[in-house]
PDB file of N, CA and C in Angstrom:
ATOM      1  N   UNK A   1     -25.078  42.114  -4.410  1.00  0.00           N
ATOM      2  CA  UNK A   1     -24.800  43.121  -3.408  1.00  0.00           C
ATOM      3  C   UNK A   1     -23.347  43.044  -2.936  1.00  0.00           C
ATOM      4  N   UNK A   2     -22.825  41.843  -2.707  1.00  0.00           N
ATOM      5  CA  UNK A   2     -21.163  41.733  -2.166  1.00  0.00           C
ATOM      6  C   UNK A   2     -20.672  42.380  -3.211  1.00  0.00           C
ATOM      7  N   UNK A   3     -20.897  42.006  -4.532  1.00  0.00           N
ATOM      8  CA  UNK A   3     -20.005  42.144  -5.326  1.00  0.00           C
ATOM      9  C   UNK A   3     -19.912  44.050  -5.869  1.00  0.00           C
ATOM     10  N   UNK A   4     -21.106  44.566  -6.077  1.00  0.00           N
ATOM     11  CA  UNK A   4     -21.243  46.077  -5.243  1.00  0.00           C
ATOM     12  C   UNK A   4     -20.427  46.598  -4.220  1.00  0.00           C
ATOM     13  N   UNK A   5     -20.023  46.266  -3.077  1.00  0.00           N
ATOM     14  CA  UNK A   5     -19.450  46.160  -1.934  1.00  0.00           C
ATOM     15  C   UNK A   5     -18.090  46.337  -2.392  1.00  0.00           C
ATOM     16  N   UNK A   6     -17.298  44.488  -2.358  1.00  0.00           N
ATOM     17  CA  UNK A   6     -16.317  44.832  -2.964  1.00  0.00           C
ATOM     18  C   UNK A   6     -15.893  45.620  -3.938  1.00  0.00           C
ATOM     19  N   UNK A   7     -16.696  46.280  -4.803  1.00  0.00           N
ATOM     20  CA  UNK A   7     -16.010  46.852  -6.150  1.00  0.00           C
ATOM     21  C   UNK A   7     -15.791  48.398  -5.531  1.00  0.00           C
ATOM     22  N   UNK A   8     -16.802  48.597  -4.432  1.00  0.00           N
ATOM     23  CA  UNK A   8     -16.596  50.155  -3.887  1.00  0.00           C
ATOM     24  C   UNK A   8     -15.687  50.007  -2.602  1.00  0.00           C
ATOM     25  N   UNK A   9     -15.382  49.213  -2.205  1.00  0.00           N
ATOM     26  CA  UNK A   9     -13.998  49.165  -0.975  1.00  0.00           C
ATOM     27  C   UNK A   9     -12.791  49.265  -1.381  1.00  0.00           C
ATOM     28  N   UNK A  10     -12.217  48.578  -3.194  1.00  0.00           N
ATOM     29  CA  UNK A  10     -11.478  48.364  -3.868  1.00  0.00           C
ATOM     30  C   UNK A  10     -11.289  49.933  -4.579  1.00  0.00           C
ATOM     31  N   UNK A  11     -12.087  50.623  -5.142  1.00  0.00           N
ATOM     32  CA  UNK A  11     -11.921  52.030  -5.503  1.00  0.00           C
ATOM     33  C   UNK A  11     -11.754  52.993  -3.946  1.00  0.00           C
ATOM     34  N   UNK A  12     -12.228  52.733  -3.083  1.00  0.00           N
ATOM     35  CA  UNK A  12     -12.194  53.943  -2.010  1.00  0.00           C
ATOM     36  C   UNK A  12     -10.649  53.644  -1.358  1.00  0.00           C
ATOM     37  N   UNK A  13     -10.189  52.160  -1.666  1.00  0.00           N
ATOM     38  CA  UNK A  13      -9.063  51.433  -1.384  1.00  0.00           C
ATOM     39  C   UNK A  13      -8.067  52.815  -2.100  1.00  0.00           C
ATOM     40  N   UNK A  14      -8.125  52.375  -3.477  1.00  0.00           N
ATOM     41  CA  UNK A  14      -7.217  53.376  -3.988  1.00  0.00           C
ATOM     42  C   UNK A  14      -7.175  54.502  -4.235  1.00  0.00           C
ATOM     43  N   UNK A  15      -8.524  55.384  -4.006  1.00  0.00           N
ATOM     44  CA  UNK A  15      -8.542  57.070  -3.687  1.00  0.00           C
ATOM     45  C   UNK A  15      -7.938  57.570  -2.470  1.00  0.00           C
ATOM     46  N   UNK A  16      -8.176  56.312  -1.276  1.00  0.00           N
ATOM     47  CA  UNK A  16      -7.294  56.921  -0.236  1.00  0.00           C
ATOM     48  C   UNK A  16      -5.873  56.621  -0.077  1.00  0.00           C
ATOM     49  N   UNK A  17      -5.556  55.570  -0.995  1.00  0.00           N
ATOM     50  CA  UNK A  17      -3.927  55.528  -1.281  1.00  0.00           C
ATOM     51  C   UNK A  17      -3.598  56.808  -2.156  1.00  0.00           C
ATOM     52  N   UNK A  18      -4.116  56.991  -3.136  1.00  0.00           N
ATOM     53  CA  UNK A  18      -3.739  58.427  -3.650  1.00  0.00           C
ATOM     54  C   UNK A  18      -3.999  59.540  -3.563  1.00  0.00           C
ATOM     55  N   UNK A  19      -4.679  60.122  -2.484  1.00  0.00           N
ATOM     56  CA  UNK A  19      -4.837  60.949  -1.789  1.00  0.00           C
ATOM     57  C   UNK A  19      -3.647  60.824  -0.478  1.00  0.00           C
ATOM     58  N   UNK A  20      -3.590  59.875  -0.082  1.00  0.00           N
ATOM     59  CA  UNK A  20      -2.687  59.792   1.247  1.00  0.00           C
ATOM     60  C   UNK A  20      -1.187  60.049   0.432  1.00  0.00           C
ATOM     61  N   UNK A  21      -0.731  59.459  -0.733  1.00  0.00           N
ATOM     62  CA  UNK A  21       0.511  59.444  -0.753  1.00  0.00           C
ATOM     63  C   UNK A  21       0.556  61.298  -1.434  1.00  0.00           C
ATOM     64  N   UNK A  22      -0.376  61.649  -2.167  1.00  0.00           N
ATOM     65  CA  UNK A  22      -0.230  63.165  -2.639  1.00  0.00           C
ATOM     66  C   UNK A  22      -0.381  63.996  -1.712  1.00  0.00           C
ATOM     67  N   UNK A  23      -1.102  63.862  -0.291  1.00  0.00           N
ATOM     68  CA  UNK A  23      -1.323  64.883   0.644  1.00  0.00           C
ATOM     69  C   UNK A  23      -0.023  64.688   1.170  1.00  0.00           C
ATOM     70  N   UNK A  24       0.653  63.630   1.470  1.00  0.00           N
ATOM     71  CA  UNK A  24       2.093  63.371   2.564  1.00  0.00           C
ATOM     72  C   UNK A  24       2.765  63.710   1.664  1.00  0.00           C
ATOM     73  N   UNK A  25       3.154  63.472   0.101  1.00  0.00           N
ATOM     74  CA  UNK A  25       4.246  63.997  -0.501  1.00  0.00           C
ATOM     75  C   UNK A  25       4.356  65.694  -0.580  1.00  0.00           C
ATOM     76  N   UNK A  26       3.734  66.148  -1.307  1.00  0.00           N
ATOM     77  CA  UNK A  26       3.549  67.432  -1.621  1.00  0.00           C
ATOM     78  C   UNK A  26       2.448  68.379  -1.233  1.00  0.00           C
ATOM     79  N   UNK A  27       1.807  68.406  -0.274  1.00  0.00           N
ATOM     80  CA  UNK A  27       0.587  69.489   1.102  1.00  0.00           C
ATOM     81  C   UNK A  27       1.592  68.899   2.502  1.00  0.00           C
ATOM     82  N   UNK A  28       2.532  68.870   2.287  1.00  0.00           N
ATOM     83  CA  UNK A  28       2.706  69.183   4.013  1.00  0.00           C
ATOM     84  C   UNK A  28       2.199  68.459   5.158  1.00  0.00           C
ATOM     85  N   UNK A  29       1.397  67.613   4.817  1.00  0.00           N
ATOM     86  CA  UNK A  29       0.568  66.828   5.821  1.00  0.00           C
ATOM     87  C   UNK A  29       1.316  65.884   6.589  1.00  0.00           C
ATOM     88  N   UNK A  30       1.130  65.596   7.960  1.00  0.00           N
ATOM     89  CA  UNK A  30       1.445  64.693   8.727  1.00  0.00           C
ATOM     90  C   UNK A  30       0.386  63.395   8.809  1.00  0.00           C
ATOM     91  N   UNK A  31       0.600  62.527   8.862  1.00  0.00           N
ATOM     92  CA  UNK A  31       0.274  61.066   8.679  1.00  0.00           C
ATOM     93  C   UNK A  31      -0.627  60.612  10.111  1.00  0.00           C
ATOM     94  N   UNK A  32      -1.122  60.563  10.245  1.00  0.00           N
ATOM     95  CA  UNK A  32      -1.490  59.971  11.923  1.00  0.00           C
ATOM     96  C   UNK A  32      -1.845  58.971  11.983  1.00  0.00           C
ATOM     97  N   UNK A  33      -1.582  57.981  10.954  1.00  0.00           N
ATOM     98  CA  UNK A  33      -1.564  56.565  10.837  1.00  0.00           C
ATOM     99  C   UNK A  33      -0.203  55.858  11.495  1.00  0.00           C
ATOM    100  N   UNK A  34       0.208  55.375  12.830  1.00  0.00           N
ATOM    101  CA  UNK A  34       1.446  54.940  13.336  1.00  0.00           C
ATOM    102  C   UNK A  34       2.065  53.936  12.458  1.00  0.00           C
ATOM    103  N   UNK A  35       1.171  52.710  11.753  1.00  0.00           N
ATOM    104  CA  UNK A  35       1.943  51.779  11.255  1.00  0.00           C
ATOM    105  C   UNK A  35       2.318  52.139   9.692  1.00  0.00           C
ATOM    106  N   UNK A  36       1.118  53.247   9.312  1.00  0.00           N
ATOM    107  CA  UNK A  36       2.443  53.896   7.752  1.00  0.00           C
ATOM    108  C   UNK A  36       3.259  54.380   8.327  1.00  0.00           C
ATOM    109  N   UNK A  37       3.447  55.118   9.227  1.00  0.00           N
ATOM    110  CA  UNK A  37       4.732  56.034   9.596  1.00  0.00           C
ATOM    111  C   UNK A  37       5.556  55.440   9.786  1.00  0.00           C
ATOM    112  N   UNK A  38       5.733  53.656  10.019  1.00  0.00           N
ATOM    113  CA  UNK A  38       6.615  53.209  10.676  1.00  0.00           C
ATOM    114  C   UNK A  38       7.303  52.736   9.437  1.00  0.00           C
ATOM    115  N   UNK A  39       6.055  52.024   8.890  1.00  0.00           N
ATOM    116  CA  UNK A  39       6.343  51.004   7.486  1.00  0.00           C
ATOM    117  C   UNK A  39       7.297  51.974   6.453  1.00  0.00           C
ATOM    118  N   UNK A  40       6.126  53.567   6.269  1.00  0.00           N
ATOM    119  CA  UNK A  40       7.003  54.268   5.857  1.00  0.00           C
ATOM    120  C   UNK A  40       8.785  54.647   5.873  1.00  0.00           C
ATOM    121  N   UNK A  41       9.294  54.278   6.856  1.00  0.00           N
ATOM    122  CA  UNK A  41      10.526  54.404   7.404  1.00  0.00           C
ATOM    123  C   UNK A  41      11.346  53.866   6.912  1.00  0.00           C
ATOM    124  N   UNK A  42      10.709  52.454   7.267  1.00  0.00           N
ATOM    125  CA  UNK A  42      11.423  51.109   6.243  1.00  0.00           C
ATOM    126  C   UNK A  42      11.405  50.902   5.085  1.00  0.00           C
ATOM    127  N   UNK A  43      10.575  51.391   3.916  1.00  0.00           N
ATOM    128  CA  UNK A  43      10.518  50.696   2.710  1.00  0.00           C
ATOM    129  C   UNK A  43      10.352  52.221   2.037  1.00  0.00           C
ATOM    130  N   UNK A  44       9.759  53.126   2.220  1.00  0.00           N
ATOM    131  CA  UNK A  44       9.352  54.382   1.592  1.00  0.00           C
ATOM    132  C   UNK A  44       7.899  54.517   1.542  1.00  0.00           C
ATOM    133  N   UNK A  45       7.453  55.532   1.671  1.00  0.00           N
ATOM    134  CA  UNK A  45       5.988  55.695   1.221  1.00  0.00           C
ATOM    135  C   UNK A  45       5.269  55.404   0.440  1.00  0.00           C
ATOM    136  N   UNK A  46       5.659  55.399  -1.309  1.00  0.00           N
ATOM    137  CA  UNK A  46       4.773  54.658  -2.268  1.00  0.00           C
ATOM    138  C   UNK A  46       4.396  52.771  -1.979  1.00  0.00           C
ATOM    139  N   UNK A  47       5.932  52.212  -1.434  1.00  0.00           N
ATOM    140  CA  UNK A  47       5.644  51.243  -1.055  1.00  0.00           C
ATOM    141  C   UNK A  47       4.891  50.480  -0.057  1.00  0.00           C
ATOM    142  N   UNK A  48       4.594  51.418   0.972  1.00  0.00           N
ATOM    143  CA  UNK A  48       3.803  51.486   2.193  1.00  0.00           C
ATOM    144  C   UNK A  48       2.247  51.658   2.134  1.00  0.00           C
ATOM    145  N   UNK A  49       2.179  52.640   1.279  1.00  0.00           N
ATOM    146  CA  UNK A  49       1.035  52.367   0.822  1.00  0.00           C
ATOM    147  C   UNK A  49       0.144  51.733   0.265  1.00  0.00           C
ATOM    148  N   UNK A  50       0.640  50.738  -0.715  1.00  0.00           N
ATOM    149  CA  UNK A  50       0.884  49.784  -1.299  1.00  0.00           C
ATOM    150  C   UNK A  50       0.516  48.540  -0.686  1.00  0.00           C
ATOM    151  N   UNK A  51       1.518  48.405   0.245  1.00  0.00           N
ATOM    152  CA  UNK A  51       1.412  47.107   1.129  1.00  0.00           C
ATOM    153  C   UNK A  51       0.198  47.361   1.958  1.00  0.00           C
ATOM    154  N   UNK A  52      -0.294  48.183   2.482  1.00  0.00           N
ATOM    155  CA  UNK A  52      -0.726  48.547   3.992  1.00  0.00           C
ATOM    156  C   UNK A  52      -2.447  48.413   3.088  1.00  0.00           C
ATOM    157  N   UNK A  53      -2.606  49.099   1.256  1.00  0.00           N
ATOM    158  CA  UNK A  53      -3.845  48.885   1.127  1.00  0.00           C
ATOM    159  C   UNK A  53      -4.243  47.330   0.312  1.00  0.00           C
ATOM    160  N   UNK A  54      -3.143  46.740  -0.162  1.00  0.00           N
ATOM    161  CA  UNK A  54      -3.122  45.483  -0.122  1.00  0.00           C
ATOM    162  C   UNK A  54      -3.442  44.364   0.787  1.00  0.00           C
ATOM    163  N   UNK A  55      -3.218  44.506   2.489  1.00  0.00           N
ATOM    164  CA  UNK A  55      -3.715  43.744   3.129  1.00  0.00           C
ATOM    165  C   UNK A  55      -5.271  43.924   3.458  1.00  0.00           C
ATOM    166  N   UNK A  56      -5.518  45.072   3.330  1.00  0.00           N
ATOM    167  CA  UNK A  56      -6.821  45.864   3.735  1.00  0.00           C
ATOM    168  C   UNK A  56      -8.063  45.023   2.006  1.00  0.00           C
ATOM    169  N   UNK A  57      -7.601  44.836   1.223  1.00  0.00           N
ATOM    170  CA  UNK A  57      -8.486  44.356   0.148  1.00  0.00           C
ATOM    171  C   UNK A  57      -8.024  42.706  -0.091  1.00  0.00           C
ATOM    172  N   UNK A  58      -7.281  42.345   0.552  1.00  0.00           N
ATOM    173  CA  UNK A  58      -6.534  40.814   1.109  1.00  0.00           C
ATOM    174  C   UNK A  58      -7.948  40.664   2.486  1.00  0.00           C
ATOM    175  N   UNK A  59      -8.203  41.148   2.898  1.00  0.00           N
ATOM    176  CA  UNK A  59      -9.104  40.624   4.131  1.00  0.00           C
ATOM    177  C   UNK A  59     -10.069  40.719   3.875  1.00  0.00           C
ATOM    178  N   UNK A  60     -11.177  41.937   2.618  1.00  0.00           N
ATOM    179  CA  UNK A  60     -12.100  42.181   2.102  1.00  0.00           C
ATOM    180  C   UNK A  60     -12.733  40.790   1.348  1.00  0.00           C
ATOM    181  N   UNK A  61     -11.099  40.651   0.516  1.00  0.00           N
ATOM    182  CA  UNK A  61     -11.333  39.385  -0.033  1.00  0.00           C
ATOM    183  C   UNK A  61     -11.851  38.041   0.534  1.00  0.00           C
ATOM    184  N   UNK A  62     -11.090  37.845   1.329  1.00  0.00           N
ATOM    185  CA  UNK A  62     -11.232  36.550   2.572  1.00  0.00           C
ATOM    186  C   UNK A  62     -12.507  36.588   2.866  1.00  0.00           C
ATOM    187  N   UNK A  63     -12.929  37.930   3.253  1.00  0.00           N
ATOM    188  CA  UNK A  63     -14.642  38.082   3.513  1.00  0.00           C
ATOM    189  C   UNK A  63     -15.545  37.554   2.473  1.00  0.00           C
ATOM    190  N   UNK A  64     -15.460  38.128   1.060  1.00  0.00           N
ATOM    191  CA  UNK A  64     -16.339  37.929   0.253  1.00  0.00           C
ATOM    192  C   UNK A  64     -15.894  36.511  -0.224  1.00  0.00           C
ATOM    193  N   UNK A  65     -14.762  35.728  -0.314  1.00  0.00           N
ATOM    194  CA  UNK A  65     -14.631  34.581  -0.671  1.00  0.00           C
ATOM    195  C   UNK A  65     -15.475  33.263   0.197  1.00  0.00           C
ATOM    196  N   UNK A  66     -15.341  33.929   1.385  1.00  0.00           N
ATOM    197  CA  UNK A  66     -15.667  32.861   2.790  1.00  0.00           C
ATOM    198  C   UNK A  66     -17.407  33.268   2.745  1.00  0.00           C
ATOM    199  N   UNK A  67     -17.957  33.773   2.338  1.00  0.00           N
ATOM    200  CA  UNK A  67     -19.018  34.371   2.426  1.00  0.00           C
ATOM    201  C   UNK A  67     -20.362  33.249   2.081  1.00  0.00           C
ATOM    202  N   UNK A  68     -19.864  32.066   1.610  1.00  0.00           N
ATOM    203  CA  UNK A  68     -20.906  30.892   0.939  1.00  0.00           C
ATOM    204  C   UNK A  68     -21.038  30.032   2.405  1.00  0.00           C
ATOM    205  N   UNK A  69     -19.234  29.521   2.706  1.00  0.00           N
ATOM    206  CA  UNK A  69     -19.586  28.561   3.980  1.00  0.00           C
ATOM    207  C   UNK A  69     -20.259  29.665   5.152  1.00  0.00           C
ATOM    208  N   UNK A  70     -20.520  30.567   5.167  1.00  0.00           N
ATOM    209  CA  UNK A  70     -20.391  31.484   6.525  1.00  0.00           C
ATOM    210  C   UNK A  70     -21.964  31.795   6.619  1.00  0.00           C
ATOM    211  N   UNK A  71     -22.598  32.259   5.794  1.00  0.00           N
ATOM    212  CA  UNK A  71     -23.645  32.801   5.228  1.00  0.00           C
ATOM    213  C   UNK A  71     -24.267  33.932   6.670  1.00  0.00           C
ATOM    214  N   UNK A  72     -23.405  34.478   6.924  1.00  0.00           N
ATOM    215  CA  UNK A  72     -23.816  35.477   7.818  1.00  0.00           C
ATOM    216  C   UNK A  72     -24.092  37.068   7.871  1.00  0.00           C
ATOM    217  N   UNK A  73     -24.709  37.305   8.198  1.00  0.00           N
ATOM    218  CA  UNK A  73     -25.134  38.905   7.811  1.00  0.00           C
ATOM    219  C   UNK A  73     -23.874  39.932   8.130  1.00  0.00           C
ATOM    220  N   UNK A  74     -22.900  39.134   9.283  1.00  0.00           N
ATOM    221  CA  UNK A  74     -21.845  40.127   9.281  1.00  0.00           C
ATOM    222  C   UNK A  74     -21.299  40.545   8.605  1.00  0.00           C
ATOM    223  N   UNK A  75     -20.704  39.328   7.415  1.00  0.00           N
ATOM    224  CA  UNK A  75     -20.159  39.589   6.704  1.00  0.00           C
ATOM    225  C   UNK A  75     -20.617  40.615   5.665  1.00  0.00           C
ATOM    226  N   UNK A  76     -21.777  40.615   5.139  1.00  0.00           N
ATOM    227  CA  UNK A  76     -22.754  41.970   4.519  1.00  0.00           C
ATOM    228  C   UNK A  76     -22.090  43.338   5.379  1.00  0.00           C
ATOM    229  N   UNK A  77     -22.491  43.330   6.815  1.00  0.00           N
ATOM    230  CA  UNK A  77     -22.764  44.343   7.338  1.00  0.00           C
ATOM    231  C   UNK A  77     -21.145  44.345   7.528  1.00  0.00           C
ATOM    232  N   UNK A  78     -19.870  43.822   7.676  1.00  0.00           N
ATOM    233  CA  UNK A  78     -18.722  44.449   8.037  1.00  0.00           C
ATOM    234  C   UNK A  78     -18.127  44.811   6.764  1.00  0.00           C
ATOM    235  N   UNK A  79     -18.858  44.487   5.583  1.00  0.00           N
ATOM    236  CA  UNK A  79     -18.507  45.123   4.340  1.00  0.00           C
ATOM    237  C   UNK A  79     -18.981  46.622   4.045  1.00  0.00           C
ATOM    238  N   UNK A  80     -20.113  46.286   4.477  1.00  0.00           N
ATOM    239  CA  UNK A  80     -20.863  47.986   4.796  1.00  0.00           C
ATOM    240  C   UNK A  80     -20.183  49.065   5.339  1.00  0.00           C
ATOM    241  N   UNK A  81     -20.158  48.239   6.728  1.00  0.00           N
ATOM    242  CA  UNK A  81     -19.333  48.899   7.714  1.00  0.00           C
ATOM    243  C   UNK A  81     -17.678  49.999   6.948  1.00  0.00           C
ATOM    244  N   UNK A  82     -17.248  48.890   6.143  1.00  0.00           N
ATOM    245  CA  UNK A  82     -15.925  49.635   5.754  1.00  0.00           C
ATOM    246  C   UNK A  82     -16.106  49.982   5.016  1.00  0.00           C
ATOM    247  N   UNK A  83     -17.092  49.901   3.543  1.00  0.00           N
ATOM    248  CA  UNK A  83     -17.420  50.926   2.608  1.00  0.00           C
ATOM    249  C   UNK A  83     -17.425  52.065   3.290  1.00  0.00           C
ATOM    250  N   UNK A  84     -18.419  52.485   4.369  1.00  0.00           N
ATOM    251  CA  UNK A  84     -18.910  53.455   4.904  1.00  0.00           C
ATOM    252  C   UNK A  84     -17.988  54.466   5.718  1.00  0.00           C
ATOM    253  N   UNK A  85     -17.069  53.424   6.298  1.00  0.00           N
ATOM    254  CA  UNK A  85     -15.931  54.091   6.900  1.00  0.00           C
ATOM    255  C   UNK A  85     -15.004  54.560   5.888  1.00  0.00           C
ATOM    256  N   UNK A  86     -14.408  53.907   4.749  1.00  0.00           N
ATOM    257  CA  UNK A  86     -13.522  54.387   4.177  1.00  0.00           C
ATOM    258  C   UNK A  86     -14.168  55.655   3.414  1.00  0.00           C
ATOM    259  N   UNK A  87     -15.795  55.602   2.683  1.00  0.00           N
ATOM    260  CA  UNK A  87     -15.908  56.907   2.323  1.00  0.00           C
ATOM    261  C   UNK A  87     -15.686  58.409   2.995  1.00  0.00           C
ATOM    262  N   UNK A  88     -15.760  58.088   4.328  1.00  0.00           N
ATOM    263  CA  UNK A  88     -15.443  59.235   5.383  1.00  0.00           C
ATOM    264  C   UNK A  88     -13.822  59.428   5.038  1.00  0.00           C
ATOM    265  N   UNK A  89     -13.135  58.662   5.353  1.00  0.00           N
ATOM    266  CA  UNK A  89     -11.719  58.779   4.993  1.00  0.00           C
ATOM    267  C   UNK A  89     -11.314  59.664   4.327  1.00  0.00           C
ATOM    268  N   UNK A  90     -11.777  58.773   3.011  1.00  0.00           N
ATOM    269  CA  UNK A  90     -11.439  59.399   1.789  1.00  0.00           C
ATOM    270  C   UNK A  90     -11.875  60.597   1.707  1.00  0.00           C
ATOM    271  N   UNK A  91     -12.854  61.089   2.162  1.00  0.00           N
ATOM    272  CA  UNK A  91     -13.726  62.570   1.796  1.00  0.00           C
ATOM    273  C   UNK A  91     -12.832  63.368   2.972  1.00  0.00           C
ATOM    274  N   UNK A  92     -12.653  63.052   3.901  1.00  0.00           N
ATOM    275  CA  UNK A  92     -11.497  63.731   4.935  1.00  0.00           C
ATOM    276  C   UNK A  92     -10.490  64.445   4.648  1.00  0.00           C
ATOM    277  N   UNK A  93     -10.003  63.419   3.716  1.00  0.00           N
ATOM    278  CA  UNK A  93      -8.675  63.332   3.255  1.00  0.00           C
ATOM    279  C   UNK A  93      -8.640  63.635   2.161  1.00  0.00           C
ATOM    280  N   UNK A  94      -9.353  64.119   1.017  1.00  0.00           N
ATOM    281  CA  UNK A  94      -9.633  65.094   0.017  1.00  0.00           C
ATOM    282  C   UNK A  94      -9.612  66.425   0.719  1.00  0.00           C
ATOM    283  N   UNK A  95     -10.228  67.075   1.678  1.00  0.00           N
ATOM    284  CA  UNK A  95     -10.444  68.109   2.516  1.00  0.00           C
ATOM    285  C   UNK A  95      -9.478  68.669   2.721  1.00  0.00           C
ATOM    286  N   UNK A  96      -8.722  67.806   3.892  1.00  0.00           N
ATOM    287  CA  UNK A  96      -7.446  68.037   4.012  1.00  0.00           C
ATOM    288  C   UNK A  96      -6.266  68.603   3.067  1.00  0.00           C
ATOM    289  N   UNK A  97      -6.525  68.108   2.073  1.00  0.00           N
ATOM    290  CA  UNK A  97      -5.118  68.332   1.033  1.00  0.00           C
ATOM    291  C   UNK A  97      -5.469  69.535  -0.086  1.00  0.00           C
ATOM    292  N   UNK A  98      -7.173  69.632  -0.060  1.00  0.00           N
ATOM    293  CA  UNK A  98      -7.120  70.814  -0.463  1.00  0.00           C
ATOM    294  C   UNK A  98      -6.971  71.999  -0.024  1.00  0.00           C
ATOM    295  N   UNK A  99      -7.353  71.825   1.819  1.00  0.00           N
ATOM    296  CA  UNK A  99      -7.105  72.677   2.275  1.00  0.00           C
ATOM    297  C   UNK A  99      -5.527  73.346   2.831  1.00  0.00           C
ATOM    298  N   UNK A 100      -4.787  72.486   2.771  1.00  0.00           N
ATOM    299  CA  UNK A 100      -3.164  72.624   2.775  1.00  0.00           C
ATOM    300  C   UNK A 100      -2.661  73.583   1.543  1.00  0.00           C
TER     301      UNK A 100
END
């Protein structure tokens, strides 16, 4: 089941990096994420994206690695939790850019 988990946080990881960087490059879209906008500033957008979904599957990881000493249901359920959230995202944010 983790490993289910991770493999769908890791793909929704990168549909909403490529959706986010194609809706902000070319649909016109504004960002309402403060710390891409910022990161964006500094390094550029492909790179921001990059970094920003790298830490986000860097902590996924930590979860499913730590997951033997821990043996806690949170960890199940805060994997859930962000599958579930990022599919909203992502489906948002498909919406969005088609509708632009």
């Amino acid at each position: 089941m983790y490993a289910i988990l991770i493999i769908l946080f890791a793909l929704l990881q990168v549909a909403d990096g490529i959706v986010t960087y194609f809706g902000l490059s070319f649909s016109g879209l504004e960002e309402a994420n403060p710390v891409l906008n910022f990161s964006a500033e500094l390094v550029g957008l492909g790179y921001s994206i990059v970094l920003i979904k790298a830490a986000g599957l860097a902590f996924i990881a930590f979860l499913f690695s730590d997951r033997h000493k821990v043996r806690s249901r949170w960890i199940k359920a805060t994997l859930t939790s962000s599958v579930a959230f990022y599919s909203w995202v992502v489906t948002n944010n498909v919406m969005l850019v088609i509708e632009a």
